[in-house]
Protein backbone atom coordinates (compact mmCIF):
# COMPACT_ATOMS: atom_id res chain seq x y z
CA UNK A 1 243.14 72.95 208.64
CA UNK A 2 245.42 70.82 210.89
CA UNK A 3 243.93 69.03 213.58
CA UNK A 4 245.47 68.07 216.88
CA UNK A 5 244.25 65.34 219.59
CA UNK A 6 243.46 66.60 223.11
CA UNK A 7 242.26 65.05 225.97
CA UNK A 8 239.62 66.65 228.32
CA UNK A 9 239.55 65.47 232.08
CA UNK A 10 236.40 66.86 233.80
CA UNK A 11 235.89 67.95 237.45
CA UNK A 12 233.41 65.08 238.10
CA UNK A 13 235.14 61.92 238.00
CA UNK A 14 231.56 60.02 237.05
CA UNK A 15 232.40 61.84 233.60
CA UNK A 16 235.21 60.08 231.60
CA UNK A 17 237.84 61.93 229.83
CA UNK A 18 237.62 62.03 226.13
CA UNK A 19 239.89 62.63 223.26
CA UNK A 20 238.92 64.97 220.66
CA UNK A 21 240.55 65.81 217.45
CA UNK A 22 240.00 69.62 217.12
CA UNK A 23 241.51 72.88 215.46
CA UNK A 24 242.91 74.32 219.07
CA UNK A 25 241.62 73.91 222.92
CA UNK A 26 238.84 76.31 222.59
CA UNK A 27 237.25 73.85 219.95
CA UNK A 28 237.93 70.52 221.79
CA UNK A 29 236.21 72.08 224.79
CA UNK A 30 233.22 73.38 222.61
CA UNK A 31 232.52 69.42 221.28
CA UNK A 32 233.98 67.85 224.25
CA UNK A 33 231.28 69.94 226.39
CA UNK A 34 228.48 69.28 223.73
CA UNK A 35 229.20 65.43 223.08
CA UNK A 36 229.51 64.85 227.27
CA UNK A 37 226.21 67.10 227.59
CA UNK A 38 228.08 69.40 230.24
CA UNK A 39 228.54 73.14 230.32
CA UNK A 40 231.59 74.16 229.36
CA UNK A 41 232.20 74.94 233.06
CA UNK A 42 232.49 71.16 234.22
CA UNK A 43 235.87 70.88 232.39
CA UNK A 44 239.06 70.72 234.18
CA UNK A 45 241.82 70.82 231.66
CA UNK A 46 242.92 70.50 228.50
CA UNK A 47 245.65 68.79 227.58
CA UNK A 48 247.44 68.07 223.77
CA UNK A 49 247.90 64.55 223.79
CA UNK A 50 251.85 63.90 222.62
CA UNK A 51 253.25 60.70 221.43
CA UNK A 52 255.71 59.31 223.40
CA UNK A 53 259.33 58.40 222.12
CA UNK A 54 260.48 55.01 222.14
């Protein structure tokens, strides 16, 4: 199973984003939501974190 990083920006800017190595977005919300101890609700957006070309 390939992973892929995504960052997770939530609607209460007291919570920090995080970056999450997951399967897809559904998963990354699912731990992102669990490790923050939020509903899954209280989450923005997710976004796939791409490298940047030099």
């Amino acid at each position: 199973m390939t992973l892929h990083p995504f960052r997770i920006h939530f609607h209460d800017s007291e919570v920090a984003p995080i970056d999450i190595d997951a399967a897809d977005a559904q998963a990354a919300r699912d731990i992102a939501a669990e490790r923050r101890g939020v509903s899954a609700g209280a989450i923005r957006k997710v976004k796939i974190i791409r490298e940047k070309a030099q």
